[in-house]
N, C-alpha and C. Protein backbone atom coordinates (compact mmCIF):
# COMPACT_ATOMS: atom_id res chain seq x y z
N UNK A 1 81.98 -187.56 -80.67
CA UNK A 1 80.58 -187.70 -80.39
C UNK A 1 80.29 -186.96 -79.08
N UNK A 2 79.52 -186.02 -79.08
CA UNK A 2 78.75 -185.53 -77.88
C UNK A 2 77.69 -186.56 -77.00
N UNK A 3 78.03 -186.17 -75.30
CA UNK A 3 77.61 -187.34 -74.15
C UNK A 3 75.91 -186.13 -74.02
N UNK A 4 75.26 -186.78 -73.94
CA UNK A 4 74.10 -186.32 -73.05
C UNK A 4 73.84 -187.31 -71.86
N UNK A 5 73.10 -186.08 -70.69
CA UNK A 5 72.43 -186.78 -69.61
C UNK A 5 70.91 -187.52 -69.69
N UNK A 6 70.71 -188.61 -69.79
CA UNK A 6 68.64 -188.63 -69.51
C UNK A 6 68.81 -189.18 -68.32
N UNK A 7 67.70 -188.72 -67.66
CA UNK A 7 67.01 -189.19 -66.02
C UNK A 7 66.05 -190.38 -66.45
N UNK A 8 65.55 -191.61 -66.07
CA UNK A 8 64.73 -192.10 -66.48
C UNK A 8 64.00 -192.67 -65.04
N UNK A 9 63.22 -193.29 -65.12
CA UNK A 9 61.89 -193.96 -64.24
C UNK A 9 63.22 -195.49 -63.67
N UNK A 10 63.17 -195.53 -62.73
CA UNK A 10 64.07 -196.87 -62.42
C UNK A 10 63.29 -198.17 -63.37
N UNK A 11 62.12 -198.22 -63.22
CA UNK A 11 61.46 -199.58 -64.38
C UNK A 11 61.91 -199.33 -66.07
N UNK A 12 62.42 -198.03 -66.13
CA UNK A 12 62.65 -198.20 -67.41
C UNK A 12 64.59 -198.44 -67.52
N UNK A 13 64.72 -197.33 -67.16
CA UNK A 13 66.26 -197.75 -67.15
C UNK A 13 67.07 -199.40 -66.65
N UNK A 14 65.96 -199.86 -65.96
CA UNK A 14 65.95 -201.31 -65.93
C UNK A 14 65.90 -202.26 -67.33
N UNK A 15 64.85 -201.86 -67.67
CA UNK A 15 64.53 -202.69 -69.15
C UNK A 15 65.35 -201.70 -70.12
N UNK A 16 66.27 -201.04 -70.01
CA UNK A 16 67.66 -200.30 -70.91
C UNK A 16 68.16 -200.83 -70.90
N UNK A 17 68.90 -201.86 -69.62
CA UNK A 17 70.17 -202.46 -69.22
C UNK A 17 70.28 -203.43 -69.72
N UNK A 18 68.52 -204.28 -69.41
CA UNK A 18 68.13 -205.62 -69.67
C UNK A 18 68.63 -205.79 -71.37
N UNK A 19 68.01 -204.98 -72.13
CA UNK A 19 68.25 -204.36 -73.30
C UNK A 19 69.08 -204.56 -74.44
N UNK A 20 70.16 -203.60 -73.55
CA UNK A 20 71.29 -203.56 -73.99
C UNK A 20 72.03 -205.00 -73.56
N UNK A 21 71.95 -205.26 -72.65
CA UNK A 21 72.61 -206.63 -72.49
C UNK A 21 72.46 -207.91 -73.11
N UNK A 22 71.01 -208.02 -73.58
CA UNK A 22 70.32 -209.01 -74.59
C UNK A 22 71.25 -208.82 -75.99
N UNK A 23 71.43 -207.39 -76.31
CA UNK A 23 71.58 -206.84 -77.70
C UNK A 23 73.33 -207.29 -77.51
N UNK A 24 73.81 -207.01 -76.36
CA UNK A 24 75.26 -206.88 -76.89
C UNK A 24 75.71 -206.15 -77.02
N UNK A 25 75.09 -204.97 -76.64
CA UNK A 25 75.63 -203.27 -77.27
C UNK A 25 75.36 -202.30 -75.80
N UNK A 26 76.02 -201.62 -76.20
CA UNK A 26 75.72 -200.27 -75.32
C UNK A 26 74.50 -199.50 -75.14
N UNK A 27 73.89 -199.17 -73.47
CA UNK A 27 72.86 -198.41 -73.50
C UNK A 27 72.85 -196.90 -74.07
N UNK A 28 74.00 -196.75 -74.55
CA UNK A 28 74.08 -195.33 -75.81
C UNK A 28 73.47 -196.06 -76.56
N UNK A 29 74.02 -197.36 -77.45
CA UNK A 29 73.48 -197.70 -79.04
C UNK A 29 72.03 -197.63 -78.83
N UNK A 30 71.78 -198.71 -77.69
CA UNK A 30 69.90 -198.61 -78.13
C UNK A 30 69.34 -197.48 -77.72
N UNK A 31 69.71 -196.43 -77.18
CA UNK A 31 69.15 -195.69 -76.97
C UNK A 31 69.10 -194.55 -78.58
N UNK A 32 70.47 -194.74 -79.25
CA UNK A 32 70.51 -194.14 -80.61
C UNK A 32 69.74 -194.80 -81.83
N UNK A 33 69.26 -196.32 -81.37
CA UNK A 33 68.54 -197.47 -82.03
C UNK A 33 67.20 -196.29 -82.17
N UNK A 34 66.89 -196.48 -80.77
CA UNK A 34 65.57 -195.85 -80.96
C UNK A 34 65.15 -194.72 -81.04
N UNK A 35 66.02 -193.71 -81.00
CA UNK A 35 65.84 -192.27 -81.49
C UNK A 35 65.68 -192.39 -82.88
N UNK A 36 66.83 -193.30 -84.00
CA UNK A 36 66.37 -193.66 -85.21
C UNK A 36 65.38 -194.31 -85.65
N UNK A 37 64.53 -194.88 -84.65
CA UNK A 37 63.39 -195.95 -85.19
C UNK A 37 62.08 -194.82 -84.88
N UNK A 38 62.44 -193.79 -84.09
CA UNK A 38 61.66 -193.26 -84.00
C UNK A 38 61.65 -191.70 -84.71
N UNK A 39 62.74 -191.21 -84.70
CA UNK A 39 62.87 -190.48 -86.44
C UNK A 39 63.28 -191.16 -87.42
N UNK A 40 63.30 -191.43 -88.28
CA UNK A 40 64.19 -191.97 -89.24
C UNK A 40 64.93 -190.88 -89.78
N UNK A 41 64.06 -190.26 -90.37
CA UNK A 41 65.12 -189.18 -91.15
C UNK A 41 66.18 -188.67 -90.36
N UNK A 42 66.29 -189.01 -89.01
CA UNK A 42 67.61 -188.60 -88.39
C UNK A 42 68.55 -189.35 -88.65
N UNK A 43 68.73 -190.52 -89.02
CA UNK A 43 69.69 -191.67 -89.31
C UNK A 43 71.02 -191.32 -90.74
N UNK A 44 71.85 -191.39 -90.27
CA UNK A 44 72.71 -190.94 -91.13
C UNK A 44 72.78 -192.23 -92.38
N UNK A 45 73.05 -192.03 -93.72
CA UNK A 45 73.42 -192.97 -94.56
C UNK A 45 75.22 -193.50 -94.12
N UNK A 46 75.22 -194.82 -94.89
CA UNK A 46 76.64 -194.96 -95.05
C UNK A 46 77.31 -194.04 -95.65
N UNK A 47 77.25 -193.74 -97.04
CA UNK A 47 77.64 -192.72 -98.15
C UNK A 47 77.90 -191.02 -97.14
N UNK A 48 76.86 -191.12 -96.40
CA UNK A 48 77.13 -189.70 -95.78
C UNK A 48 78.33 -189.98 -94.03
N UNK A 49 78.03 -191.16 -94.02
CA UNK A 49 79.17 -191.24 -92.92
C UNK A 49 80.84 -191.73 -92.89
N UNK A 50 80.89 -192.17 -94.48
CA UNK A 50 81.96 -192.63 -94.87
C UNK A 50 82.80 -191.61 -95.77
N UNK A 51 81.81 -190.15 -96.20
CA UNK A 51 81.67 -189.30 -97.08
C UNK A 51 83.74 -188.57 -97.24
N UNK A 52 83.94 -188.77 -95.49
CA UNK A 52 85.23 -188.10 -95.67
C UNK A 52 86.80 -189.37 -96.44
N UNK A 53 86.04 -190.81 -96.62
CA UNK A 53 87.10 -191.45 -96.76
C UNK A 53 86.79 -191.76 -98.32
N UNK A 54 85.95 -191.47 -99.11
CA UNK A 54 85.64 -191.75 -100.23
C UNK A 54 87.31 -191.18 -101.61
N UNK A 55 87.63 -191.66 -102.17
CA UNK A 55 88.80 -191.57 -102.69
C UNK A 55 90.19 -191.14 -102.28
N UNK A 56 90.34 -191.39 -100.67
CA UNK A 56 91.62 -191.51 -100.20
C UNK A 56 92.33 -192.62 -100.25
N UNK A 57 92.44 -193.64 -101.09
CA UNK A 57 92.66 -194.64 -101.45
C UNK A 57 93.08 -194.77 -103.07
N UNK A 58 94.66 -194.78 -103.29
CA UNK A 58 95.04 -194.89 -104.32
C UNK A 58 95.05 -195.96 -105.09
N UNK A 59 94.77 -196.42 -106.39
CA UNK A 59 94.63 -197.46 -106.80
C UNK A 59 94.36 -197.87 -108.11
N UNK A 60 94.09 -199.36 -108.86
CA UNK A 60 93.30 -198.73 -109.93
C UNK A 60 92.13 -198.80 -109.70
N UNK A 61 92.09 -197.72 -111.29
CA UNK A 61 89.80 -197.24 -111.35
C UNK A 61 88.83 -198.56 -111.36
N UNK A 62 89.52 -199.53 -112.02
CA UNK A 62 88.58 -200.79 -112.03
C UNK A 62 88.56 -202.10 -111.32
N UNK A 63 89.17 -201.40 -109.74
CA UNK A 63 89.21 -202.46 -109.08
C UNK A 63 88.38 -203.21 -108.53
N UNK A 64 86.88 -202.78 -108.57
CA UNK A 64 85.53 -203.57 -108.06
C UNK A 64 85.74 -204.50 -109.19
N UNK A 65 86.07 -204.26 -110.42
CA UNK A 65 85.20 -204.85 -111.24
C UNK A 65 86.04 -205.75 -112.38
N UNK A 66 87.25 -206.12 -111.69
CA UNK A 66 88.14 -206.67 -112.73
C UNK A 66 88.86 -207.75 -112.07
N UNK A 67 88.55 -209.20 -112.24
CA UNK A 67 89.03 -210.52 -111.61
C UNK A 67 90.30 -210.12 -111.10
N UNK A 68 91.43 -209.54 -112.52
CA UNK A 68 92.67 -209.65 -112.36
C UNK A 68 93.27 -209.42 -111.18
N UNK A 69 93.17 -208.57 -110.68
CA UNK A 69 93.34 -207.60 -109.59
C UNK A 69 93.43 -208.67 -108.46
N UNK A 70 92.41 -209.11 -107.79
CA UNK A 70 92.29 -210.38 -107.02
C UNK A 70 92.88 -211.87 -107.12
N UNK A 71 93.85 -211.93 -108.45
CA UNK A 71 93.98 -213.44 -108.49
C UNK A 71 94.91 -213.87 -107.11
N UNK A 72 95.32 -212.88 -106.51
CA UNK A 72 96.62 -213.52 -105.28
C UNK A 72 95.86 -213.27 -104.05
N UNK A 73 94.63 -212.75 -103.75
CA UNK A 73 94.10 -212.54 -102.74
C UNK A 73 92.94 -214.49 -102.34
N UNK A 74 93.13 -214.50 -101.36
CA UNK A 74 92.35 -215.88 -100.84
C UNK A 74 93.25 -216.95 -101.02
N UNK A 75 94.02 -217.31 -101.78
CA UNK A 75 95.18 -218.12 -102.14
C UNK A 75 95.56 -218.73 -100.92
């Protein structure tokens, strides 16, 4: 991930901190919160961010969808 610099107004970078600290997250995330709330179409999908791990996983084909598979898992 690429770092950028922003300069902000001390009252705002205040209510960033406040912010982020309420949220639990990093003043990167909300600041990436709201670049997405404020483009959307910039927001990546799951499908497009998971895109490189999609069938690196050997297995069988009907493993969503077949009890068997699971009977020893949760046990």
């Amino acid at each position: 991930m690429k770092s950028t610099s922003v300069r902000l107004p001390e009252d705002l970078e205040r209510r960033l901190v406040d912010l982020s600290r309420a949220r639990g997250t990093s003043r990167s995330e909300v600041l990436r919160a709201a670049l997405f709330a404020f483009r959307p179409d910039l927001a990546v999908s799951f499908s497009a961010a998971a895109s490189d791990l999609v069938g690196c996983v050997r297995g069988p084909k009907d493993l969503s969808g077949t009890k068997k598979h699971m009977l020893r898992y949760g046990s």
